[in-house]
PDB file of N, CA and C in Angstrom:
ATOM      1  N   UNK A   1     100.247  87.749 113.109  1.00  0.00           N
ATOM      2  CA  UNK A   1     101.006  88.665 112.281  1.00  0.00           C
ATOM      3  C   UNK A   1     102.180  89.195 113.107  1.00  0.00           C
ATOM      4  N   UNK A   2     103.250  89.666 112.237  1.00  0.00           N
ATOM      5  CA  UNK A   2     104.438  90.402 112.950  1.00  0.00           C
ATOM      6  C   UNK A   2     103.973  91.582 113.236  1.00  0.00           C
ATOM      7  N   UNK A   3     105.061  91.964 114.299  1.00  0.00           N
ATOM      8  CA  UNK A   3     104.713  93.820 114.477  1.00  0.00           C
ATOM      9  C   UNK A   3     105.093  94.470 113.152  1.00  0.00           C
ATOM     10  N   UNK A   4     106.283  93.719 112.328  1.00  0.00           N
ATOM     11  CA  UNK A   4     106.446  94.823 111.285  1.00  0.00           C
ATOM     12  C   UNK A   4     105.187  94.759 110.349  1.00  0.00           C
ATOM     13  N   UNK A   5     104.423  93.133 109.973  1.00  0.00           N
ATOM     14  CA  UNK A   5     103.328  93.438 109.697  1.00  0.00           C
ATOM     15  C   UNK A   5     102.178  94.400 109.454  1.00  0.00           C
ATOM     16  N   UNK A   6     102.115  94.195 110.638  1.00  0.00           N
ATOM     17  CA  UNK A   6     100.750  95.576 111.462  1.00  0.00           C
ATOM     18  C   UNK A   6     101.148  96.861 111.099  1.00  0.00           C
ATOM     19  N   UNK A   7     102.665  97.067 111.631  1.00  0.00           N
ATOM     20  CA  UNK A   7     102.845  98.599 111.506  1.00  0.00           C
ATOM     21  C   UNK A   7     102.902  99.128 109.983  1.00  0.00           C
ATOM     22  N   UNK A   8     103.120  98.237 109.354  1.00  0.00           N
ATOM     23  CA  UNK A   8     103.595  98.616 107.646  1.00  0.00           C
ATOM     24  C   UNK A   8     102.105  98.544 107.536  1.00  0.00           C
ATOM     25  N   UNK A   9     101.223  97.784 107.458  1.00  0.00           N
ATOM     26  CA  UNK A   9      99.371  98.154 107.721  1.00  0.00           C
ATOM     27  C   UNK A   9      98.697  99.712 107.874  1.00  0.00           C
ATOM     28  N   UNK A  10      99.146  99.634 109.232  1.00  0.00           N
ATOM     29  CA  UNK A  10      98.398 100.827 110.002  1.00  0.00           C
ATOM     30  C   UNK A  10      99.032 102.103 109.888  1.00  0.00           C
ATOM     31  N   UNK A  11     100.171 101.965 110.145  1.00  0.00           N
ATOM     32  CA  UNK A  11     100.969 103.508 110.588  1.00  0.00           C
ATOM     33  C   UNK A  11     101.119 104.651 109.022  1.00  0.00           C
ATOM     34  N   UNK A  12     100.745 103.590 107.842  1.00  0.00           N
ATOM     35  CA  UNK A  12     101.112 105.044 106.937  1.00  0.00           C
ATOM     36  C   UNK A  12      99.302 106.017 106.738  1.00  0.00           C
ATOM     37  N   UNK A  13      98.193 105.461 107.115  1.00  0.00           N
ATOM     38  CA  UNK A  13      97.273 105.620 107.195  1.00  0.00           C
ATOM     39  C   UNK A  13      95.597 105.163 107.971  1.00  0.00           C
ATOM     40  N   UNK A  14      95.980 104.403 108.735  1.00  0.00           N
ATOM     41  CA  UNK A  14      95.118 103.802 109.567  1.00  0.00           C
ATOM     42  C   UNK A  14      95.682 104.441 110.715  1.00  0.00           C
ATOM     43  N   UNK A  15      96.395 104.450 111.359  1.00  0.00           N
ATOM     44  CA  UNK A  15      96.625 104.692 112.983  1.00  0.00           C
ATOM     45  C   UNK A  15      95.585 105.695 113.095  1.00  0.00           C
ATOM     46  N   UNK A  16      95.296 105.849 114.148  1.00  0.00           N
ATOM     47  CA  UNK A  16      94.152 106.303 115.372  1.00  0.00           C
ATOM     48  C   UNK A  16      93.231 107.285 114.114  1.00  0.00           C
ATOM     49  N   UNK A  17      93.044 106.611 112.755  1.00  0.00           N
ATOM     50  CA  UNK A  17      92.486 107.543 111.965  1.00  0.00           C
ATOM     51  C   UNK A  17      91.358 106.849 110.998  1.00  0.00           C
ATOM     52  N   UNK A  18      91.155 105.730 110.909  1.00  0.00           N
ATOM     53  CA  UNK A  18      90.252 104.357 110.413  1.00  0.00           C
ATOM     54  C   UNK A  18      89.762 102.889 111.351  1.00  0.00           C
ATOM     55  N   UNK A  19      88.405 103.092 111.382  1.00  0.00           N
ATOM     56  CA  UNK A  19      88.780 101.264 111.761  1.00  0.00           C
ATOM     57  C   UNK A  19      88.735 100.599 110.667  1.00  0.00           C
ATOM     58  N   UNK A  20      89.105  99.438 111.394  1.00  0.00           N
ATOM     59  CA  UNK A  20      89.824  98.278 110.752  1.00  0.00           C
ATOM     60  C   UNK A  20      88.801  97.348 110.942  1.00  0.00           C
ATOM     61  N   UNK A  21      88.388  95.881 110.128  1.00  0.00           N
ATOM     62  CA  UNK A  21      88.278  94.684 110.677  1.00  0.00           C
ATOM     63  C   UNK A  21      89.620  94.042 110.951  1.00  0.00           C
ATOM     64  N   UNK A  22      89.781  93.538 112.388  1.00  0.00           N
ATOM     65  CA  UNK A  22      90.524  92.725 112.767  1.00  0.00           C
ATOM     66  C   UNK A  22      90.040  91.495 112.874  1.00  0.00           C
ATOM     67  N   UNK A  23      90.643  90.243 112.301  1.00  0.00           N
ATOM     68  CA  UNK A  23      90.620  89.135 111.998  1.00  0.00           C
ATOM     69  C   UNK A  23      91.433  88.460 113.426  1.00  0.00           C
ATOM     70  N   UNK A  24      91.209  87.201 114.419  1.00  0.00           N
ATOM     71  CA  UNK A  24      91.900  86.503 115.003  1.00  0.00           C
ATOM     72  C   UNK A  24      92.156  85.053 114.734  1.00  0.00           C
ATOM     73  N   UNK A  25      92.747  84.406 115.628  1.00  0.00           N
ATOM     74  CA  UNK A  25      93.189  83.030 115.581  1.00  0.00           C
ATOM     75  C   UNK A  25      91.972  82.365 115.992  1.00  0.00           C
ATOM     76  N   UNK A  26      92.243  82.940 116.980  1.00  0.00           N
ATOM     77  CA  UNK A  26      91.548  82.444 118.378  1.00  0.00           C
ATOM     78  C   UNK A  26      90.038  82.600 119.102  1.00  0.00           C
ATOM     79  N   UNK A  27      89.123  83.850 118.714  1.00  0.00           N
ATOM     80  CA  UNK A  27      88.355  84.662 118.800  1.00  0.00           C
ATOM     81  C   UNK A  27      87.789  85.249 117.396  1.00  0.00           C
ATOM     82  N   UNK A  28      86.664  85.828 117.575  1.00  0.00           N
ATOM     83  CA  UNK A  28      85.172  85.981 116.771  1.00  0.00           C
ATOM     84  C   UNK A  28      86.114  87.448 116.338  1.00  0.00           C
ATOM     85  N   UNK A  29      86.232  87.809 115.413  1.00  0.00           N
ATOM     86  CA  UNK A  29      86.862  89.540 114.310  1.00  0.00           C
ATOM     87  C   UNK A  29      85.615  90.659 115.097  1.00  0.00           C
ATOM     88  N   UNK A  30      86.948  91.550 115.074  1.00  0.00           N
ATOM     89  CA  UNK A  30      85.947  92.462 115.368  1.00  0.00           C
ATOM     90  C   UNK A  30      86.435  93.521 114.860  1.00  0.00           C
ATOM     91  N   UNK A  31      85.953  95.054 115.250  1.00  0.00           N
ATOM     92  CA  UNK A  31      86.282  96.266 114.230  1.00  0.00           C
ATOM     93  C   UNK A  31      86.882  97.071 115.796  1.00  0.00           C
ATOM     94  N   UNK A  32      87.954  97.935 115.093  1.00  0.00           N
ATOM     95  CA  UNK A  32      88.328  98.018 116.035  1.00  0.00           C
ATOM     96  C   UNK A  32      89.511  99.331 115.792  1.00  0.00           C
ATOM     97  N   UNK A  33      89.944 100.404 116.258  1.00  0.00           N
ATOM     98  CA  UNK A  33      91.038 101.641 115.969  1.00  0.00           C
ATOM     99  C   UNK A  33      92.628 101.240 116.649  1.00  0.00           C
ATOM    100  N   UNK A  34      93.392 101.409 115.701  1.00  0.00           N
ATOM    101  CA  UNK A  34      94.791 101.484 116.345  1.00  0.00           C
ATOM    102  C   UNK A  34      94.938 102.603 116.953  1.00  0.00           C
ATOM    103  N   UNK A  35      95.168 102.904 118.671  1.00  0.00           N
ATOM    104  CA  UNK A  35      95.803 104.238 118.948  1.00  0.00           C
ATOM    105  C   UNK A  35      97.397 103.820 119.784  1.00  0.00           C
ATOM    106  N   UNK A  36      97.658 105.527 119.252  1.00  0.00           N
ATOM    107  CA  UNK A  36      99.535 105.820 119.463  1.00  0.00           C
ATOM    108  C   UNK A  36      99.107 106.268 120.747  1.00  0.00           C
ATOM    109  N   UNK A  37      99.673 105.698 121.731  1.00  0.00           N
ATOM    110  CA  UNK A  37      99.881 106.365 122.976  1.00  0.00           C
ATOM    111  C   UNK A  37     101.417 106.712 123.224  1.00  0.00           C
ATOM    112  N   UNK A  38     101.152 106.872 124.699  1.00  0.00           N
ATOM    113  CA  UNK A  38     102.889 107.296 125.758  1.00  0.00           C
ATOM    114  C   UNK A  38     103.702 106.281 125.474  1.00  0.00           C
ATOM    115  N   UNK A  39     102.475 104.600 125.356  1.00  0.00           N
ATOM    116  CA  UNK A  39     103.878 103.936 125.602  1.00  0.00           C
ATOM    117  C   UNK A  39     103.881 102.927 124.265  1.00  0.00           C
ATOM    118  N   UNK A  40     103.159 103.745 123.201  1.00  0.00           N
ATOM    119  CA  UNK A  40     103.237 102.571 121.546  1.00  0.00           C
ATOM    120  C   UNK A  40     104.642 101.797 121.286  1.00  0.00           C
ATOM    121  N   UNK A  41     105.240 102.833 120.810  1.00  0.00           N
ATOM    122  CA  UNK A  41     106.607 102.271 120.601  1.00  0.00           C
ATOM    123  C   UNK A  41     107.386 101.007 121.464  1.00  0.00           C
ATOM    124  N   UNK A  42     107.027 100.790 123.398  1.00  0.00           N
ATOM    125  CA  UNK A  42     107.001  99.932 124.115  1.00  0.00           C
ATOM    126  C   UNK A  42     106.461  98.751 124.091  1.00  0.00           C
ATOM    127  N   UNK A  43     105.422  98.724 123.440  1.00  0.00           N
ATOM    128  CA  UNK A  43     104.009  98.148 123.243  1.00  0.00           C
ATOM    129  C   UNK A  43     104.298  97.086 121.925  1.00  0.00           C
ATOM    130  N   UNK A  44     104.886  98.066 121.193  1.00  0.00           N
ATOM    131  CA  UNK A  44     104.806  97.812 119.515  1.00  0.00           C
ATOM    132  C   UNK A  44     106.324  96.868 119.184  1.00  0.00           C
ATOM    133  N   UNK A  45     106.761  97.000 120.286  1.00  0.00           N
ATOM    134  CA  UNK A  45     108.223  96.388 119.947  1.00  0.00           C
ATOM    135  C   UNK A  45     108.129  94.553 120.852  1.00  0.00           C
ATOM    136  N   UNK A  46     107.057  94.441 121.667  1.00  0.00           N
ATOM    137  CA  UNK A  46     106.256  93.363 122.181  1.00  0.00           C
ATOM    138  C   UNK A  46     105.493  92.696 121.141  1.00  0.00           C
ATOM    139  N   UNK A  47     105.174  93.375 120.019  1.00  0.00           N
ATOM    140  CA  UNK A  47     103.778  93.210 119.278  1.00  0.00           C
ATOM    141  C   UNK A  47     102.616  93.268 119.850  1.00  0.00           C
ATOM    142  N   UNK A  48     102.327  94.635 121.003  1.00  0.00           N
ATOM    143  CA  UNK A  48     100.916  94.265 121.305  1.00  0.00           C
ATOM    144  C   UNK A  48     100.232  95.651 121.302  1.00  0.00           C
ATOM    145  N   UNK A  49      99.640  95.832 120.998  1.00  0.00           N
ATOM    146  CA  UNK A  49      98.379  96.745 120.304  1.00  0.00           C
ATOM    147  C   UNK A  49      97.503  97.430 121.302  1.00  0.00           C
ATOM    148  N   UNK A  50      97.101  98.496 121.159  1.00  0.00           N
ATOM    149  CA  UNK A  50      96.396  99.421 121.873  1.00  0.00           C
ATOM    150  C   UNK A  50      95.163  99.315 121.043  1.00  0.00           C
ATOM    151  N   UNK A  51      94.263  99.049 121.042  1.00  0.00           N
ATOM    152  CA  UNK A  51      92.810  99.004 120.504  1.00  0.00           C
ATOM    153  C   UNK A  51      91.827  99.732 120.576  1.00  0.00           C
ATOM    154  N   UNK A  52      90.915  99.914 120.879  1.00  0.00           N
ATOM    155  CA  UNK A  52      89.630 100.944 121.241  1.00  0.00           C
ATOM    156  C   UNK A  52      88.794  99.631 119.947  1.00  0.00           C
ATOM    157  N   UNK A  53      87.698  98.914 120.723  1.00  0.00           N
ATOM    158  CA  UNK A  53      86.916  98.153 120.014  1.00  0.00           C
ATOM    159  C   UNK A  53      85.062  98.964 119.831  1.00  0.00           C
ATOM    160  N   UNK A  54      84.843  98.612 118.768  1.00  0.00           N
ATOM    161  CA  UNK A  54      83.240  98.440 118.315  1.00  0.00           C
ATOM    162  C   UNK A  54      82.754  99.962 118.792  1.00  0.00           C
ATOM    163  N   UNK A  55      81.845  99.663 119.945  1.00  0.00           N
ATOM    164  CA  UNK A  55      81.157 100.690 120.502  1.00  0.00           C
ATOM    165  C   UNK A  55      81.762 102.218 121.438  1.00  0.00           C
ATOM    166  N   UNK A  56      83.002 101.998 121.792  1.00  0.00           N
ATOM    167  CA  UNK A  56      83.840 102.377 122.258  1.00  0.00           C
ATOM    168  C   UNK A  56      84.532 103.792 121.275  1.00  0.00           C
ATOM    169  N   UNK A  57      84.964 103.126 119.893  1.00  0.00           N
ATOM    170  CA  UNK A  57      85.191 104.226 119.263  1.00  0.00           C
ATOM    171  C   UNK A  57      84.865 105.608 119.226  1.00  0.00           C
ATOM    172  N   UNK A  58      83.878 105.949 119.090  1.00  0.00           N
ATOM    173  CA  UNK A  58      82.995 107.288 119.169  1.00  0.00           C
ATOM    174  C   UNK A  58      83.094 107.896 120.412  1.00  0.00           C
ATOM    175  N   UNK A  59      82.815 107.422 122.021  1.00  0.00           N
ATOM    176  CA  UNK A  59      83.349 107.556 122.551  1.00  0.00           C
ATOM    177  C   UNK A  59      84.955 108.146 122.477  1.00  0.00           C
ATOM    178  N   UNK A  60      85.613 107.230 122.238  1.00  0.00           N
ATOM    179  CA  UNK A  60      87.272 107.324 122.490  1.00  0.00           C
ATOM    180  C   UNK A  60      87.636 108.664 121.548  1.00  0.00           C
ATOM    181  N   UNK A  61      86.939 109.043 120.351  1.00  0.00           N
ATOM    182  CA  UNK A  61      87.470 109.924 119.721  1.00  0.00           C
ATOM    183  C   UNK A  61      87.050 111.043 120.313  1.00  0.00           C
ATOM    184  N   UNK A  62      86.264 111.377 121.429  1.00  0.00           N
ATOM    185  CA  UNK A  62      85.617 112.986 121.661  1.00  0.00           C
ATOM    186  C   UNK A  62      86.245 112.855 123.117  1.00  0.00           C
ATOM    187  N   UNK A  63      86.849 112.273 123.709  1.00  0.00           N
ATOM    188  CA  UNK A  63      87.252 111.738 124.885  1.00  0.00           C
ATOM    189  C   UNK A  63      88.675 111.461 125.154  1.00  0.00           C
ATOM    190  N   UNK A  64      89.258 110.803 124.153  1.00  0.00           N
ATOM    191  CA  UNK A  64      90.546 110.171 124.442  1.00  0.00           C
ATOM    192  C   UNK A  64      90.726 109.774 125.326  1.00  0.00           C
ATOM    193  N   UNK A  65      89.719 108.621 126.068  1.00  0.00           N
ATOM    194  CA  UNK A  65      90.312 108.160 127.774  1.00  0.00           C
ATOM    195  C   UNK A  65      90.832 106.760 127.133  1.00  0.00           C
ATOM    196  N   UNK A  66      91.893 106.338 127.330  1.00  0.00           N
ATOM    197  CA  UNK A  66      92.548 105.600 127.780  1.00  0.00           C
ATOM    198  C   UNK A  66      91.882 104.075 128.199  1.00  0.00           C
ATOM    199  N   UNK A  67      90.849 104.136 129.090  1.00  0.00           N
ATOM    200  CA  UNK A  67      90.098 103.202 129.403  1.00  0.00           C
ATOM    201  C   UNK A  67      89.242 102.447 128.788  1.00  0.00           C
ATOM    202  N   UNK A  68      89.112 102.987 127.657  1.00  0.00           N
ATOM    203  CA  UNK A  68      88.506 102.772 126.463  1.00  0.00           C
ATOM    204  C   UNK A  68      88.693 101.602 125.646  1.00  0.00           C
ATOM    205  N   UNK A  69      90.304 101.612 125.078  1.00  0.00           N
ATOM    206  CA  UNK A  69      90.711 100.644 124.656  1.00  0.00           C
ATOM    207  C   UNK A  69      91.458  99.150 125.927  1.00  0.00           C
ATOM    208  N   UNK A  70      91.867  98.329 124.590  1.00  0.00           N
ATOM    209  CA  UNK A  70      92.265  96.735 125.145  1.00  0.00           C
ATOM    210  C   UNK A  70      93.360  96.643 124.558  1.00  0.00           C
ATOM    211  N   UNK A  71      94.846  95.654 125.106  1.00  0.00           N
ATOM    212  CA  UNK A  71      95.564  95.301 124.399  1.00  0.00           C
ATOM    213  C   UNK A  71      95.837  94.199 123.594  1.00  0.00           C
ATOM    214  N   UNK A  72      95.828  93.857 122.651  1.00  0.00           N
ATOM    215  CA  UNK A  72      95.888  92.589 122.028  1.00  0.00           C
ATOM    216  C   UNK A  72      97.065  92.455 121.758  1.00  0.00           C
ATOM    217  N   UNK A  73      97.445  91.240 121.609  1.00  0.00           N
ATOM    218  CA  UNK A  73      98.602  90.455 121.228  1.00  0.00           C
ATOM    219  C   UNK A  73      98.834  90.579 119.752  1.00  0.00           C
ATOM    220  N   UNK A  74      99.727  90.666 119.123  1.00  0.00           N
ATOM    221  CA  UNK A  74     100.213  90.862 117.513  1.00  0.00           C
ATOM    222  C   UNK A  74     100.023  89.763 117.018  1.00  0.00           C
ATOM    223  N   UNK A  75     100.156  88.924 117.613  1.00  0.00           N
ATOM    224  CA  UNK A  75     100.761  87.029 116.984  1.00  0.00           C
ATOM    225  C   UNK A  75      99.419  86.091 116.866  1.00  0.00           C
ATOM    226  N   UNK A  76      98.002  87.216 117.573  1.00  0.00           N
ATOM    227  CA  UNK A  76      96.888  86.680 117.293  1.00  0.00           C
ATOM    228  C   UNK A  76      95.996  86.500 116.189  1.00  0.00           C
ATOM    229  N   UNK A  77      96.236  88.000 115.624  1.00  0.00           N
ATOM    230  CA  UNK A  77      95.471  88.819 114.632  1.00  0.00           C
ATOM    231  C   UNK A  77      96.563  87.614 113.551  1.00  0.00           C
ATOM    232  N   UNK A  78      95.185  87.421 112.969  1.00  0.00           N
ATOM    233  CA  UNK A  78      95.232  87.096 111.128  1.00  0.00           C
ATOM    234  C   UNK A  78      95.247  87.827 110.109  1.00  0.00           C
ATOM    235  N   UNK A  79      94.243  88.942 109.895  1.00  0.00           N
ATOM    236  CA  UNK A  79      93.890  89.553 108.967  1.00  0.00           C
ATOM    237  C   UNK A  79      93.549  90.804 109.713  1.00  0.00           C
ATOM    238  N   UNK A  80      94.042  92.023 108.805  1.00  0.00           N
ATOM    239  CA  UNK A  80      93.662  93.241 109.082  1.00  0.00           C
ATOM    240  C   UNK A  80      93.053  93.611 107.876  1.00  0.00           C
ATOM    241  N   UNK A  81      91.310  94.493 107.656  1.00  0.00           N
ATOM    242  CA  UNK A  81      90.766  94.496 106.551  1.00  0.00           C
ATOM    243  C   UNK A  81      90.237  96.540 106.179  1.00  0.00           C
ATOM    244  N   UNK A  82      90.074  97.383 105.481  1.00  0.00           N
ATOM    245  CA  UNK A  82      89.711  98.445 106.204  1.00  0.00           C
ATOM    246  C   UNK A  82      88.127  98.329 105.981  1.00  0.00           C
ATOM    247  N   UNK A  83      87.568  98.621 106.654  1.00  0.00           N
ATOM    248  CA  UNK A  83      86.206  98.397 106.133  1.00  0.00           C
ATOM    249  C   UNK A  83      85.364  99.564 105.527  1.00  0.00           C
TER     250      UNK A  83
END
């Protein structure tokens, strides 16, 4: 998918506020949160994604560490679903 893709997706109501199923090319779908960090806009103009996957979420929301999430590539993802 494009970045304008994703962002027309996520940003009017998903960002760091729903997961998603994410769909890949390449790799097994998994569920997973868009978060806005320091450097999204940097990130987002690459097409690549700040994540927080599966088990991690719950965590990441009472926490906000950083370490939490993964970056994925834009051009991987197939399908974005909300679940």
């Amino acid at each position: 998918m494009t970045n304008e893709q994703i962002q027309k997706f996520i940003e009017p109501t998903h960002l760091a506020k729903s997961s998603l199923k994410i769909d890949f090319k390449t790799r097994n779908s998994l569920t997973g949160l868009f978060i806005q960090t320091s450097d999204y806009k940097e990130l987002k103009a690459k097409n690549l994604w700040r994540i927080v996957t599966g088990a991690n979420i719950e965590p990441w929301k009472t926490s906000k560490d950083l370490n939490l999430a993964r970056i994925f590539n834009g051009v991987e993802i197939t399908k974005l679903s909300v679940i």
